[in-house]
N, C-alpha and C. Protein backbone atom coordinates (compact mmCIF):
# COMPACT_ATOMS: atom_id res chain seq x y z
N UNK A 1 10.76 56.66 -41.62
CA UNK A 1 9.76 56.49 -40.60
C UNK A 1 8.39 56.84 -41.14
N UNK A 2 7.97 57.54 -42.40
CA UNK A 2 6.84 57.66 -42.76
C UNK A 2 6.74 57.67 -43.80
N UNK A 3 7.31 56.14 -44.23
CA UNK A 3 7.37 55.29 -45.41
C UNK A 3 5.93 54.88 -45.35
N UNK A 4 5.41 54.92 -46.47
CA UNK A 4 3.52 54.24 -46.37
C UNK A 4 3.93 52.73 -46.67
N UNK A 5 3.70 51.70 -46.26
CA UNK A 5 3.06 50.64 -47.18
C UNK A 5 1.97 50.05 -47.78
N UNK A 6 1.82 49.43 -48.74
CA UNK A 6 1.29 49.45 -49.77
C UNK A 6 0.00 48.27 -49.66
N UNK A 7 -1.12 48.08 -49.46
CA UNK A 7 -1.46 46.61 -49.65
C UNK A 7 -0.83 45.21 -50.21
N UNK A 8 -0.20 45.65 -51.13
CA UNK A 8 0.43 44.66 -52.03
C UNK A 8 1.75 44.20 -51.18
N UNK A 9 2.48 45.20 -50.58
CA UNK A 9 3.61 45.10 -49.93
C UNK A 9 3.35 44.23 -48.49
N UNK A 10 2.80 44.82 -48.03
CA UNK A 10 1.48 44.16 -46.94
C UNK A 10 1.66 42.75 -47.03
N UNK A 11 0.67 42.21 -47.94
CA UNK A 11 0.41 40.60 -48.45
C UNK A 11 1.92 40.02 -48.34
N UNK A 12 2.14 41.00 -48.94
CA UNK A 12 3.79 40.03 -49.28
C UNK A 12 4.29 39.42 -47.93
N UNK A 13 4.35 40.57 -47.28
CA UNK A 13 5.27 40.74 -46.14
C UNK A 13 4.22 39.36 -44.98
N UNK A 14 3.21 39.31 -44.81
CA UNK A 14 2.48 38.54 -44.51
C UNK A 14 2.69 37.28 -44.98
N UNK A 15 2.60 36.78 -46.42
CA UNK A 15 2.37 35.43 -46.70
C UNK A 15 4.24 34.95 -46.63
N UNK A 16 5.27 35.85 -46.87
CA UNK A 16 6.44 35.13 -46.20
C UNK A 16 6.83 35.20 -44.79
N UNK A 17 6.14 35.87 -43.71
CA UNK A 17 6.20 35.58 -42.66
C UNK A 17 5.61 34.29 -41.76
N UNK A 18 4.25 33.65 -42.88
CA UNK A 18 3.79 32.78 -42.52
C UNK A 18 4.36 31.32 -43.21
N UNK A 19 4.95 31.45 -44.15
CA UNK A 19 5.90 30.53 -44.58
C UNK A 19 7.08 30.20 -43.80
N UNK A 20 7.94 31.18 -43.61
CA UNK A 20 8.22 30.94 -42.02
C UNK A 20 8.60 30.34 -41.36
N UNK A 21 7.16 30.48 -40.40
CA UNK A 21 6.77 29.88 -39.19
C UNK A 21 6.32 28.59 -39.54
N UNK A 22 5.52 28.61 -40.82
CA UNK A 22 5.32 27.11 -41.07
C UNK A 22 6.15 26.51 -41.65
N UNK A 23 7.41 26.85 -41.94
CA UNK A 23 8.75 26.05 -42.54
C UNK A 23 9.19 25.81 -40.91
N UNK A 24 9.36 26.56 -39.85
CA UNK A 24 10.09 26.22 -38.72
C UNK A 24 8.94 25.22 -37.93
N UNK A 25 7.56 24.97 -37.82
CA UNK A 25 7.01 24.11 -37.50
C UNK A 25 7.02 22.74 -38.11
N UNK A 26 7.62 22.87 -39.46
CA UNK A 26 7.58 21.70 -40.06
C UNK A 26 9.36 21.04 -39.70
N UNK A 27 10.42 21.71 -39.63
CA UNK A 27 11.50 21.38 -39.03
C UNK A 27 11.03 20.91 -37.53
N UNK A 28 10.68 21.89 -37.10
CA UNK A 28 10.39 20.76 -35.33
C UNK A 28 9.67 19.71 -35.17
N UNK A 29 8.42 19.74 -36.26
CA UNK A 29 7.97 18.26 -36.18
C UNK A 29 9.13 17.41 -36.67
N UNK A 30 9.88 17.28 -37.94
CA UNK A 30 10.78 16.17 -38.18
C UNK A 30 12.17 16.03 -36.79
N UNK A 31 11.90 17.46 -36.44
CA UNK A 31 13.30 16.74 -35.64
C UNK A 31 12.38 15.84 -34.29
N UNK A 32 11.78 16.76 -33.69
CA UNK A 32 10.75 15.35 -32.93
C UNK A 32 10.57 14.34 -33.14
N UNK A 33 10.19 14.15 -34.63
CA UNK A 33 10.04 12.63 -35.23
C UNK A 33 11.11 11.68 -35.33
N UNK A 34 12.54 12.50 -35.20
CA UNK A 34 13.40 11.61 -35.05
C UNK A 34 13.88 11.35 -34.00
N UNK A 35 13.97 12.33 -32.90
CA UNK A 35 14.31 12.44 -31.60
C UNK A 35 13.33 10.61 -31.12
N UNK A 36 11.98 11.22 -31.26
CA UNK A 36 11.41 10.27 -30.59
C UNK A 36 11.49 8.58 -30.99
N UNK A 37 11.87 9.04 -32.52
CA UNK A 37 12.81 7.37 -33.19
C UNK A 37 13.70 6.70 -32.60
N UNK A 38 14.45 7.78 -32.38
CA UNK A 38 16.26 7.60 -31.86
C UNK A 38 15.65 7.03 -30.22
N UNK A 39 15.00 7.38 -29.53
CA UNK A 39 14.59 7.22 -27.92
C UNK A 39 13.78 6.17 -27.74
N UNK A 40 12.70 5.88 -28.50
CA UNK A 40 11.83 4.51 -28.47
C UNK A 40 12.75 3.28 -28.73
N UNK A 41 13.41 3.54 -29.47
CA UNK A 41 13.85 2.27 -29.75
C UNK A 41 14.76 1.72 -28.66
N UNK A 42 15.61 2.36 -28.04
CA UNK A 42 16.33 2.49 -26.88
C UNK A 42 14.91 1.35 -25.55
N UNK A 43 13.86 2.26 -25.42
CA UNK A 43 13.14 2.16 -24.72
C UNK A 43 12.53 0.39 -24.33
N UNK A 44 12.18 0.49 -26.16
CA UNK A 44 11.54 -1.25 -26.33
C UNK A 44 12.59 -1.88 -26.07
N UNK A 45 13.96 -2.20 -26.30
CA UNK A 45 15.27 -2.71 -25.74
C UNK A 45 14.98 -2.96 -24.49
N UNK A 46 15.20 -2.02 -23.69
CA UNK A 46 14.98 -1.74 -22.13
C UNK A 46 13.92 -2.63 -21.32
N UNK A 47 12.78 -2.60 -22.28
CA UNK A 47 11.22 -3.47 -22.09
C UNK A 47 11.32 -5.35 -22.50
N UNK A 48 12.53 -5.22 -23.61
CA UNK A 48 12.64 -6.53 -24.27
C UNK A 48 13.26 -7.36 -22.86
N UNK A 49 14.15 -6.49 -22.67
CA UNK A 49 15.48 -7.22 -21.42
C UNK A 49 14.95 -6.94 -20.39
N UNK A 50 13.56 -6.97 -19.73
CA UNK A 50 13.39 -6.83 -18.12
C UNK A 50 13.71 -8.49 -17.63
N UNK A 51 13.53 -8.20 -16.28
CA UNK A 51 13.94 -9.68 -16.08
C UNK A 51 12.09 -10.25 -15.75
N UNK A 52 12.01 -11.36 -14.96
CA UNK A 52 10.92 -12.04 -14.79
C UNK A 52 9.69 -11.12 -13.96
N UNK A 53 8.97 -11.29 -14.48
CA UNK A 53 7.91 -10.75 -13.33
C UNK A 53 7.96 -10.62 -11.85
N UNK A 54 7.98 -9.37 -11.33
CA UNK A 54 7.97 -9.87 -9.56
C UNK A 54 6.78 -9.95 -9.03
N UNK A 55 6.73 -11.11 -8.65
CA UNK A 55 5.61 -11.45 -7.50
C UNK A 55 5.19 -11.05 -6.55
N UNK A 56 4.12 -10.39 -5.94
CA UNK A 56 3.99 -9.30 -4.24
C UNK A 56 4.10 -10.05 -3.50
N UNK A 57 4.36 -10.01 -2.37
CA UNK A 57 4.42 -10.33 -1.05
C UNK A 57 3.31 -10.28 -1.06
N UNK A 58 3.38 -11.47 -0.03
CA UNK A 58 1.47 -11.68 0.61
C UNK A 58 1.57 -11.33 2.17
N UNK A 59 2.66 -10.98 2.54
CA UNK A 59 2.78 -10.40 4.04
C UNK A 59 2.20 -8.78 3.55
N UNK A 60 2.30 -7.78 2.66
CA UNK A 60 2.24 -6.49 2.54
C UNK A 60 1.28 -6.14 2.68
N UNK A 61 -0.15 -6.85 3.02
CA UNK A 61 -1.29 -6.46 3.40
C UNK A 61 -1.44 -6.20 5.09
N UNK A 62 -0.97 -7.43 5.51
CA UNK A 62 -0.92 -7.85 6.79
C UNK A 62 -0.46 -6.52 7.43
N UNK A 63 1.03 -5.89 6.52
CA UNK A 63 2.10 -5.14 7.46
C UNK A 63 1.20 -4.08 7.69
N UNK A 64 0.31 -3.55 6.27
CA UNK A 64 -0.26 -2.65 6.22
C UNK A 64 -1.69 -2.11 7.69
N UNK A 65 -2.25 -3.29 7.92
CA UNK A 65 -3.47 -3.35 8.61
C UNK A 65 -2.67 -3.71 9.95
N UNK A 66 -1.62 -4.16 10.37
CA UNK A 66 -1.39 -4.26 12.08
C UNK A 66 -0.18 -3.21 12.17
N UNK A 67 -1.05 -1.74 11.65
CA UNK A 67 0.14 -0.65 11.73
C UNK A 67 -0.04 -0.60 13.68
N UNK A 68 1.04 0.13 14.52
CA UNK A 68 0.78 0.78 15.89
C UNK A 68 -0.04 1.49 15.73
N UNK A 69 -1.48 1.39 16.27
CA UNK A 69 -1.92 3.05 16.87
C UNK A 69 -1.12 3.80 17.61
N UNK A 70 -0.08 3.74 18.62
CA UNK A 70 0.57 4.79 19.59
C UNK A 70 1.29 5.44 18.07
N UNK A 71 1.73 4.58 17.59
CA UNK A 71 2.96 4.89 16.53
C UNK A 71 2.32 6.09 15.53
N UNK A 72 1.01 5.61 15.20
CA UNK A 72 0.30 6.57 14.35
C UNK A 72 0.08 8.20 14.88
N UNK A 73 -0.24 7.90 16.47
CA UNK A 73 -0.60 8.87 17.18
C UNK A 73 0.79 9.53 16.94
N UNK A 74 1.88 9.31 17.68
CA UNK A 74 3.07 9.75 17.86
C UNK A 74 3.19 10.90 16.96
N UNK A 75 3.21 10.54 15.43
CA UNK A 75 3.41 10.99 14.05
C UNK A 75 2.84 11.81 14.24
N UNK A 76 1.74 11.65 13.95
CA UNK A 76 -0.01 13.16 13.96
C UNK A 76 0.85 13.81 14.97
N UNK A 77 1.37 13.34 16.10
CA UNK A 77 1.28 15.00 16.88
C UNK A 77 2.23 15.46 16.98
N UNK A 78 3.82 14.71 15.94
CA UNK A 78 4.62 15.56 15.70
C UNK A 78 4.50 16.15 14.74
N UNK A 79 3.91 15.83 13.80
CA UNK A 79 3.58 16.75 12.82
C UNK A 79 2.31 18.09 12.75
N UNK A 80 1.61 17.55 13.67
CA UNK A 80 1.16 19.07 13.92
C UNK A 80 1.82 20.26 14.73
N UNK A 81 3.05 19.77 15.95
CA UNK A 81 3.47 20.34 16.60
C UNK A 81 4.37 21.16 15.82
N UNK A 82 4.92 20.04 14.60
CA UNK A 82 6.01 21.14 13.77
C UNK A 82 5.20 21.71 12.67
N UNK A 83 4.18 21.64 12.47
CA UNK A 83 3.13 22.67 12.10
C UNK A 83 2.73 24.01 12.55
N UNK A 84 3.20 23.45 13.96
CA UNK A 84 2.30 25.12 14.98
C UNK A 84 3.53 25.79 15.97
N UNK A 85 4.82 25.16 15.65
CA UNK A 85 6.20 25.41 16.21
C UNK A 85 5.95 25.24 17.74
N UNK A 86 5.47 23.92 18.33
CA UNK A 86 5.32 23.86 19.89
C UNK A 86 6.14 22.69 19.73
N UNK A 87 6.30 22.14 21.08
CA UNK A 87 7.12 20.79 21.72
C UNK A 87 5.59 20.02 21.67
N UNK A 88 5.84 18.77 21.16
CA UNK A 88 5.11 17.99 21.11
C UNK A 88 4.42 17.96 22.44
N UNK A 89 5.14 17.52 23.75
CA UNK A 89 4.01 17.27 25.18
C UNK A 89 3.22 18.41 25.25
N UNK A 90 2.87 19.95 24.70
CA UNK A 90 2.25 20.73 24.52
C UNK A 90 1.13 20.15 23.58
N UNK A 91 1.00 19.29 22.70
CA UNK A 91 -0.27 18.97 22.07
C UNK A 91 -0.57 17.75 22.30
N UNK A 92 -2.38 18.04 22.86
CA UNK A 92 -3.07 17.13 23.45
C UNK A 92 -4.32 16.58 22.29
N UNK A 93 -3.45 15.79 21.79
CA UNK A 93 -4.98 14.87 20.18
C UNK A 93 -5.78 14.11 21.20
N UNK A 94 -6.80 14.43 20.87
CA UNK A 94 -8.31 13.88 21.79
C UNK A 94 -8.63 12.48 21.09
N UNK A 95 -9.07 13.07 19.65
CA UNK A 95 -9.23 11.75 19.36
C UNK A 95 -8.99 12.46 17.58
N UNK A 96 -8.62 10.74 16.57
CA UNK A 96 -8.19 10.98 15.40
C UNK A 96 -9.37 10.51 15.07
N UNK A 97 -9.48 10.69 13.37
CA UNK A 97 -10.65 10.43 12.95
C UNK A 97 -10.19 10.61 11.21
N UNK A 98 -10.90 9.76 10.31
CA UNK A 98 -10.34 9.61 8.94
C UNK A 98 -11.54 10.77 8.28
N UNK A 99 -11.60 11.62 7.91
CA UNK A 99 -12.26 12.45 7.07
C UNK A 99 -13.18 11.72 5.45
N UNK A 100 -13.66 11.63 5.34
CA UNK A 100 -14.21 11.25 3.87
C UNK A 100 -13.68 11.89 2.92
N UNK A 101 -13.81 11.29 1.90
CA UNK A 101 -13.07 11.85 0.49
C UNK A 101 -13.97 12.64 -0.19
N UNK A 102 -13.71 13.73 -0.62
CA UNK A 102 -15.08 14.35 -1.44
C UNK A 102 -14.78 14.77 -2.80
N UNK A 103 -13.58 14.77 -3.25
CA UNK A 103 -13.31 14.91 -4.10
C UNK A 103 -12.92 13.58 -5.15
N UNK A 104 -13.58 13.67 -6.80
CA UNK A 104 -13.51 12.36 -7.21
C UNK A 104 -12.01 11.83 -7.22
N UNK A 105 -12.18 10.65 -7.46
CA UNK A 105 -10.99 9.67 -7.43
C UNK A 105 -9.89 10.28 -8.38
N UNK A 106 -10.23 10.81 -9.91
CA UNK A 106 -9.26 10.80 -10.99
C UNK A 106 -8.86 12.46 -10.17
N UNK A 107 -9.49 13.09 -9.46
CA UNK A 107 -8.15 13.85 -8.82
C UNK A 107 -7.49 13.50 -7.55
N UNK A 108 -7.98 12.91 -6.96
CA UNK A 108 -6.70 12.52 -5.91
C UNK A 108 -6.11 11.78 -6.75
N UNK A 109 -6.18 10.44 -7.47
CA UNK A 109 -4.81 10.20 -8.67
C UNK A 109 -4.42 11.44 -8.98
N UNK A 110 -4.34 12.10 -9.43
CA UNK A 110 -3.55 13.28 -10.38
C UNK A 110 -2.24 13.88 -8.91
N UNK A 111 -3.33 14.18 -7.85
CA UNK A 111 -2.85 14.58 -6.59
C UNK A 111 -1.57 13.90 -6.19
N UNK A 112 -2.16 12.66 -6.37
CA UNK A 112 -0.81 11.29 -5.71
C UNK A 112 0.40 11.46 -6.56
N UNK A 113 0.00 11.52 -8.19
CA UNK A 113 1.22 11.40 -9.32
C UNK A 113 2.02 12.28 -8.88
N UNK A 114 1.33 13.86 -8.74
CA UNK A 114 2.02 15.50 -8.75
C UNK A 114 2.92 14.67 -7.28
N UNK A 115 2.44 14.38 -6.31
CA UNK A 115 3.49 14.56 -5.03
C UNK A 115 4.77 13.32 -5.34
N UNK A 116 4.35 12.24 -6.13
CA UNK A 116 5.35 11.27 -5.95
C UNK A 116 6.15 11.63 -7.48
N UNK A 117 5.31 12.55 -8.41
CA UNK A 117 6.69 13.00 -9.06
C UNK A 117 7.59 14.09 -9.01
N UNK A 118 6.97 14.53 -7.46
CA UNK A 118 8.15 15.56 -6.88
C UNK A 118 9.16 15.03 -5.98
N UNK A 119 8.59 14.24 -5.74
CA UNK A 119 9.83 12.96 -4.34
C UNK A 119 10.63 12.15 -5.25
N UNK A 120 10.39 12.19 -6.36
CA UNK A 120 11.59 10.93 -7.58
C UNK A 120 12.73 11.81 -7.99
């Protein structure tokens, strides 16, 4: 326990500890490099064999813009009711109203990805 070491001992002990770590960083890059070999190729396969392009619906605008207002209403005030633990005929919405966006676009994208890659 009150062994001195030495400078020299020091270095040592230093430059093979960092050999190492940089021998085990250089193993995880190659196995990555193959991992990600072995998986791409799989991938472009997958991309080679899709089938034909799908075409959108030209009704999906339409469906979108002649949503119900009651129907919309309905929603909002069950979801605030199971927000505030009341029976819905207890909440009285006056009137709805769309808020402005204030935050830039590339975070509500980020926003949208995070929630729909928790629902997949």
């Amino acid at each position: 326990m009150g062994d001195i070491i030495s400078f020299k001992d020091s270095l040592v002990i230093t430059v093979f500890s960092m050999s190492v770590v940089f021998l085990g960083l250089v193993v995880l890059a190659v196995l990555i490099s193959v991992l990600k070999s072995i998986g791409g190729e799989k991938k472009v396969e997958e991309i080679k064999k899709s089938p034909v392009p799908i075409k959108p619906k030209e009704n999906v605008v339409e469906n979108i813009t002649t949503t119900n207002d009651e129907e919309l209403v309905a929603v909002i005030a069950a979801a605030v009711a199971s927000s505030l633990g009341v029976n819905v005929p207890e909440v009285n919405i006056k009137s709805i109203r769309r808020i402005p966006q204030t935050s830039p676009a590339w975070a509500a994208a980020s926003r949208q990805e995070q929630i729909y890659g928790k629902l997949q």
